[in-house]
C-alpha atoms as a PDB file:
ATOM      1  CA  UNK A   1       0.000   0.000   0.000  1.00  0.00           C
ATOM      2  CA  UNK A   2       1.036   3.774  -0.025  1.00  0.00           C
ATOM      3  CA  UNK A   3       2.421   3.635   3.522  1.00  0.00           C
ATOM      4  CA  UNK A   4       4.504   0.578   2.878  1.00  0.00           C
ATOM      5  CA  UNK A   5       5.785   1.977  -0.637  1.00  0.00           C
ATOM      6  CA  UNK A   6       6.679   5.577   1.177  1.00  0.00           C
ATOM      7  CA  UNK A   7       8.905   3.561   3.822  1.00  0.00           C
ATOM      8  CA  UNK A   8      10.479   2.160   1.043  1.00  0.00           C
ATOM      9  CA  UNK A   9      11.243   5.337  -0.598  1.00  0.00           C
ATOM     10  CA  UNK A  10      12.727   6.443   3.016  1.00  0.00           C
ATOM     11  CA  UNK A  11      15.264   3.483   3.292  1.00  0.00           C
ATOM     12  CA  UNK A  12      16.253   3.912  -0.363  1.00  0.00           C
ATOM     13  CA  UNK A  13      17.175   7.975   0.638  1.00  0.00           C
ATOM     14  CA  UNK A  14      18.375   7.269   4.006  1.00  0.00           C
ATOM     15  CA  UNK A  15      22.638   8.345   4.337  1.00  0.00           C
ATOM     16  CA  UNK A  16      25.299   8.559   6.686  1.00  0.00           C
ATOM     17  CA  UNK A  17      24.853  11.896   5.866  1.00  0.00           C
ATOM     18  CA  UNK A  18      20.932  12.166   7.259  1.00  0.00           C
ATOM     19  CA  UNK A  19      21.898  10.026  10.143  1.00  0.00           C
ATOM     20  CA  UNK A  20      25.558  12.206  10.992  1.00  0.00           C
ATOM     21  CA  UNK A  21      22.640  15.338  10.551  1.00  0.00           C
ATOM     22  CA  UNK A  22      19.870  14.622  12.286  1.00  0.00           C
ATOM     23  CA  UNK A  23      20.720  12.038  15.370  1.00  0.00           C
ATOM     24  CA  UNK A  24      16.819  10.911  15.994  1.00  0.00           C
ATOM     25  CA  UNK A  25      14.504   8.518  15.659  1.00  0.00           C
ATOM     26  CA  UNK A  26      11.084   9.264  14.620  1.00  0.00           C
ATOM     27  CA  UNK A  27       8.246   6.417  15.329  1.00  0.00           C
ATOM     28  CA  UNK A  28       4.905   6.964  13.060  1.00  0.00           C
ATOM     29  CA  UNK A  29       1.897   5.433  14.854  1.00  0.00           C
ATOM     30  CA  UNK A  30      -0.096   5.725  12.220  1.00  0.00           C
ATOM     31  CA  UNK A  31      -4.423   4.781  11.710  1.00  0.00           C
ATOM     32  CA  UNK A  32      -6.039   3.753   8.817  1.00  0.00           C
ATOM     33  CA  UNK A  33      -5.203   1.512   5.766  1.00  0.00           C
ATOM     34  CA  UNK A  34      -1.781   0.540   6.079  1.00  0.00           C
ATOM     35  CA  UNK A  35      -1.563   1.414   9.955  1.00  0.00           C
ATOM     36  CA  UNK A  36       0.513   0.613  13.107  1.00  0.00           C
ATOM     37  CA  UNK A  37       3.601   1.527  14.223  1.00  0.00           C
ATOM     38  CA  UNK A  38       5.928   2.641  11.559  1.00  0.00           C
ATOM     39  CA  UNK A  39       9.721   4.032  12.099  1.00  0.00           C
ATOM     40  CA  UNK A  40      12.727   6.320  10.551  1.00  0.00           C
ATOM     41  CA  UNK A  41      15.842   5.417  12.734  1.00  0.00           C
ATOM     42  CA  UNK A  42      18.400   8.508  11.855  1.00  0.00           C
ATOM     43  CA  UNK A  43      20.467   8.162  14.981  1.00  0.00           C
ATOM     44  CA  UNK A  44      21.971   4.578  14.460  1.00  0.00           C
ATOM     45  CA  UNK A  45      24.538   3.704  12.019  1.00  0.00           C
ATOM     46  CA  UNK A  46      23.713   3.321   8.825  1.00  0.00           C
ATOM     47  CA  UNK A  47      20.294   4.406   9.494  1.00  0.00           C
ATOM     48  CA  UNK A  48      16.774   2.332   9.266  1.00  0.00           C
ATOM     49  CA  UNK A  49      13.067   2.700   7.924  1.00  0.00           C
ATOM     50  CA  UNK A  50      10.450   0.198   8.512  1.00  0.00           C
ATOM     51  CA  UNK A  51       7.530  -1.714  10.258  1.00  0.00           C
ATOM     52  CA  UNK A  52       7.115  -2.079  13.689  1.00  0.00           C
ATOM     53  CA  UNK A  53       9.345  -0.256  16.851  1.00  0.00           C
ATOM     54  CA  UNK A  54      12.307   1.427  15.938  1.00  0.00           C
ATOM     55  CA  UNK A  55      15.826  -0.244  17.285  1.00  0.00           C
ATOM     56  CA  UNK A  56      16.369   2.038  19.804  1.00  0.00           C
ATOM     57  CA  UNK A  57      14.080   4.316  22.188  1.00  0.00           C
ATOM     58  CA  UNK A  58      12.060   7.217  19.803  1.00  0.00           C
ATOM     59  CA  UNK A  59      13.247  10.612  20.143  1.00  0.00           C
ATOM     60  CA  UNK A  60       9.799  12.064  18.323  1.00  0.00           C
ATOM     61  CA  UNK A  61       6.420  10.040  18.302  1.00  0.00           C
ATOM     62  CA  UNK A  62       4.005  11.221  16.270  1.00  0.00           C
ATOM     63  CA  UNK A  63       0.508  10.038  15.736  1.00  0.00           C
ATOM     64  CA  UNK A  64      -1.706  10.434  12.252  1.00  0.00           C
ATOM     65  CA  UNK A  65      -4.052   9.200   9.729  1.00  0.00           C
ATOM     66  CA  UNK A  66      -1.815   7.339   7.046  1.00  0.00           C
ATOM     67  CA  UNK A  67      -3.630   9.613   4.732  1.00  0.00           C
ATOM     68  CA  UNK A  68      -1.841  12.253   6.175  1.00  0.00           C
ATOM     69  CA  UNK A  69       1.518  10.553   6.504  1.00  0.00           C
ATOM     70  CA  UNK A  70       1.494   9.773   2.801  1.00  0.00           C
ATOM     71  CA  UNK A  71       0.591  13.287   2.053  1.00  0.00           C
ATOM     72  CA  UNK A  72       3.582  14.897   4.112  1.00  0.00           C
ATOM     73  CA  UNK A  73       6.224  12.579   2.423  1.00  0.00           C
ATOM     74  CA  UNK A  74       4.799  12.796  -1.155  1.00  0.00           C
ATOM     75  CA  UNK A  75       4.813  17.514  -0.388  1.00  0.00           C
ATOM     76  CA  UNK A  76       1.109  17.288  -0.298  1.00  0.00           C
ATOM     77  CA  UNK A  77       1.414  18.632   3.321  1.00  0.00           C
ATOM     78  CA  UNK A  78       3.624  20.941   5.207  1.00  0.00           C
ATOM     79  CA  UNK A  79       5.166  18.820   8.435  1.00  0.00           C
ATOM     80  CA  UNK A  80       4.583  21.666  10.427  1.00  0.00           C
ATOM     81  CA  UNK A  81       0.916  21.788   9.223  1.00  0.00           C
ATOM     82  CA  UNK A  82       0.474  17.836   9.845  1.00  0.00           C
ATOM     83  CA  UNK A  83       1.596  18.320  14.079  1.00  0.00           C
ATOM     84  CA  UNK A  84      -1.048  21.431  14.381  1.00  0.00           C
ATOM     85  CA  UNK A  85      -2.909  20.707  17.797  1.00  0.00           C
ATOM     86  CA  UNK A  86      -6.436  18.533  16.119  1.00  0.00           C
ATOM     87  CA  UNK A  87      -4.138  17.241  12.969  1.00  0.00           C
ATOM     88  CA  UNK A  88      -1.973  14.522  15.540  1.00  0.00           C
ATOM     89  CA  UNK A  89      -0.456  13.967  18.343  1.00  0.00           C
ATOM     90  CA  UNK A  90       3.281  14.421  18.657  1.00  0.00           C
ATOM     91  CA  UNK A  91       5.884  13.635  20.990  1.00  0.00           C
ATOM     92  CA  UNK A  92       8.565  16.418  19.532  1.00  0.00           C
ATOM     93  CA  UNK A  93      11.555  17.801  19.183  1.00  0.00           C
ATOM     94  CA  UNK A  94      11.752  20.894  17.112  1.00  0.00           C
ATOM     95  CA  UNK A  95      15.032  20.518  15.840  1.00  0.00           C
ATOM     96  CA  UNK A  96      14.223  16.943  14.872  1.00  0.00           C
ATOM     97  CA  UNK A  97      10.896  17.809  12.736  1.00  0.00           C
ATOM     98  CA  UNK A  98      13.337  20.363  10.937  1.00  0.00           C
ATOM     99  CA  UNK A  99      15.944  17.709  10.236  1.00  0.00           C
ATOM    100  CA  UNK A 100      13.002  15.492   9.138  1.00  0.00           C
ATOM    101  CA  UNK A 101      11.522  18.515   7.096  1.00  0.00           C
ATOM    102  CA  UNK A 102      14.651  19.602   4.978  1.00  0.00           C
ATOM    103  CA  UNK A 103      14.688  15.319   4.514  1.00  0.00           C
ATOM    104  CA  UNK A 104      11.462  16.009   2.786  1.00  0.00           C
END
């Protein structure tokens, strides 16, 4: 499905660089057709994307319709628009969702 095929875009994008960068992990719980718990591990080496809990403890948890996760990774919607108060629920860092925006 679209979530599944936008994680696989992730881990094909995913570099040392991003991980050196950014140095957090971001855990998607996410509702809706292709929903659960969904990661981007950019703290690790090498760096990760997938199904299920991330490797290590989540830095920024985030909460959304997979509609709306598909949307933010495809430029359809602003991250900073997606964790307005109603939109989801977030666990955040700033600096993180700013790493994970310019990733965009």
């Amino acid at each position: 499905g679209p979530v599944a095929e936008t994680f696989r875009v992730i881990r094909g994008v995913v570099t040392e660089e991003y991980v050196r960068s950014t140095q957090g992990v971001f855990q998607f719980e996410l509702s809706g057709d292709g929903g659960g718990t969904w990661y981007i591990d950019l703290k690790t080496k090498g760096g990760s994307a997938g199904f299920g809990k991330p490797p290590v403890a989540a830095d920024v948890v985030m909460s959304m319709s997979s509609a709306d996760f598909v949307k933010m990774f495809t430029d359809k919607l602003k991250p900073f628009t997606a964790f307005m108060p109603g939109n989801s629920s977030i666990k955040w860092n700033m600096m993180l969702i700013l790493s994970l925006e310019k990733m965009l």
